[in-house]
Structure formats: structure tokens, C-alpha cells
Protein backbone atom coordinates (compact mmCIF):
# COMPACT_ATOMS: atom_id res chain seq x y z
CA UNK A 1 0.00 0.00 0.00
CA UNK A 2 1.32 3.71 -0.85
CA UNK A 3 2.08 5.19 2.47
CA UNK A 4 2.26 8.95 1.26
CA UNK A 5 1.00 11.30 -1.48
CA UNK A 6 4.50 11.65 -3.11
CA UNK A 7 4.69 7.82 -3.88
CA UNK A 8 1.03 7.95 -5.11
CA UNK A 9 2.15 10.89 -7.64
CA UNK A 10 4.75 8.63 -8.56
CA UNK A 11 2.84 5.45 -9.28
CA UNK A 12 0.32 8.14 -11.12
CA UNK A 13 2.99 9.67 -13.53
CA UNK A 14 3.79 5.99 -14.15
CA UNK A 15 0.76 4.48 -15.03
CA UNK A 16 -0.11 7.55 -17.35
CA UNK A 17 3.51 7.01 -19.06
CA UNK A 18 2.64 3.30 -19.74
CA UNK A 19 -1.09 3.81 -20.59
CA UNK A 20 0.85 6.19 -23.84
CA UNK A 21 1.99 2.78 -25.16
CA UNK A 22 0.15 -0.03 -26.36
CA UNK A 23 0.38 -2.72 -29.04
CA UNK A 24 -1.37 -1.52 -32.35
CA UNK A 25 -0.31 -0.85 -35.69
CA UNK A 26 0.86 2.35 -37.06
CA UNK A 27 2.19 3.30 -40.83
CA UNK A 28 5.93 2.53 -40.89
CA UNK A 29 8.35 4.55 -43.30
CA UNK A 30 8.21 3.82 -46.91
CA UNK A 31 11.62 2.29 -48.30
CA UNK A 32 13.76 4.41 -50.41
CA UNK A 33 11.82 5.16 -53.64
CA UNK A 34 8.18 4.63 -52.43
CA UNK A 35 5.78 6.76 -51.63
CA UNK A 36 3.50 5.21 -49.17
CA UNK A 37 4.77 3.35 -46.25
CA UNK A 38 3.13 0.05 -45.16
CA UNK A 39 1.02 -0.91 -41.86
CA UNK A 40 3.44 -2.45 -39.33
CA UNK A 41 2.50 -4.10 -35.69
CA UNK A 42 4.21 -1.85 -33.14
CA UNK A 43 4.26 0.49 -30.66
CA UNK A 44 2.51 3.97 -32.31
CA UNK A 45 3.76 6.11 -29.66
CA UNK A 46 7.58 4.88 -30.16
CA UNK A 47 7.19 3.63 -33.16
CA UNK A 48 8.77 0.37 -33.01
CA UNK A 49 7.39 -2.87 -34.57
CA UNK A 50 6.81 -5.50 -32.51
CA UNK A 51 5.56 -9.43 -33.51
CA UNK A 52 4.85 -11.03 -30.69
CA UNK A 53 3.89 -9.88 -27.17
CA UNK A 54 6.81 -11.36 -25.61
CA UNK A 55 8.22 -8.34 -27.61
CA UNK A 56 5.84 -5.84 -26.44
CA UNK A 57 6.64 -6.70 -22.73
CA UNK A 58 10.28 -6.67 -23.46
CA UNK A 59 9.95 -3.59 -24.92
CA UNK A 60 7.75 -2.23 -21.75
CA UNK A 61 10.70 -3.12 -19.69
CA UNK A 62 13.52 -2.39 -21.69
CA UNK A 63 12.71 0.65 -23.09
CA UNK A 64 10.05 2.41 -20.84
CA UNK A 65 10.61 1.31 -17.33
CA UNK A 66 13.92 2.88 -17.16
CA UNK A 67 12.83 6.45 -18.06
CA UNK A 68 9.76 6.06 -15.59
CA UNK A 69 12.21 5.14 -13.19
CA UNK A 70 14.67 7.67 -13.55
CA UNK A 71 12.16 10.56 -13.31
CA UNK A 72 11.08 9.26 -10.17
CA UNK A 73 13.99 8.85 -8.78
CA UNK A 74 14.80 12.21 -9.95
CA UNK A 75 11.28 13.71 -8.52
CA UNK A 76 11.87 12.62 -4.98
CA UNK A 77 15.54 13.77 -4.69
């Protein structure tokens, strides 16, 4: 249980951070030459394709966890 109102900010700034990122499909670039890019699987808001959703987690804790961390850390120093 959150014992004070600066960890609940924290776990709030969190959760809004992950809630940005989901598992979708977005347009990805078009090679060299085409015009129109084609519809990938992915994260929209990072744009990064992802297959599978052992991907999507990694990609949770690989590439977003450590910049929610870091701002917390930052936020109660």
C-alpha cells in the first residue's frame, strides 16, 4: 500500500507514461523510392514494430521502465 502522497504521484505519472503505449499498428516509413509506407505491428507512440507480445513486454521493460524510473527517482531527490 502507498504510504504517502508523493509515492502515489509517482505510481500516477507511471501508469499515465505506460497507458501512452500499447500494441497496435501504425504506418511505418516507406523504403527508399516509395511513396507510401506500409502498416506495421508496433508500438505507435515509439514507433517500433513489434511481432509477438513477448516483444511488447520486453519492450515495456527495456525501453520504458527505465525512463519512468529515472524521473522518479529524480522527482523525490
Amino acid at each position: 500500500m502507498l504510504s504517502s502522497i508523493m509515492d502515489q504521484k509517482i505510481l500516477q505519472a507511471a501508469q499515465q507514461e505506460l497507458m501512452k503505449h500499447s500494441w497496435d499498428t501504425f504506418v511505418g516509413d516507406p523504403p527508399p523510392g516509395a511513396k507510401k509506407g506500409s502498416v506495421v505491428p508496433g508500438c505507435p507512440a515509439c514507433r517500433k514494430i513489434i511481432y509477438s507480445d513477448n516483444q511488447y513486454l520486453s519492450h515495456l521493460a527495456i525501453d520504458i521502465l527505465p525512463g519512468i524510473l529515472d524521473r522518479a527517482l529524480k522527482a523525490t531527490a
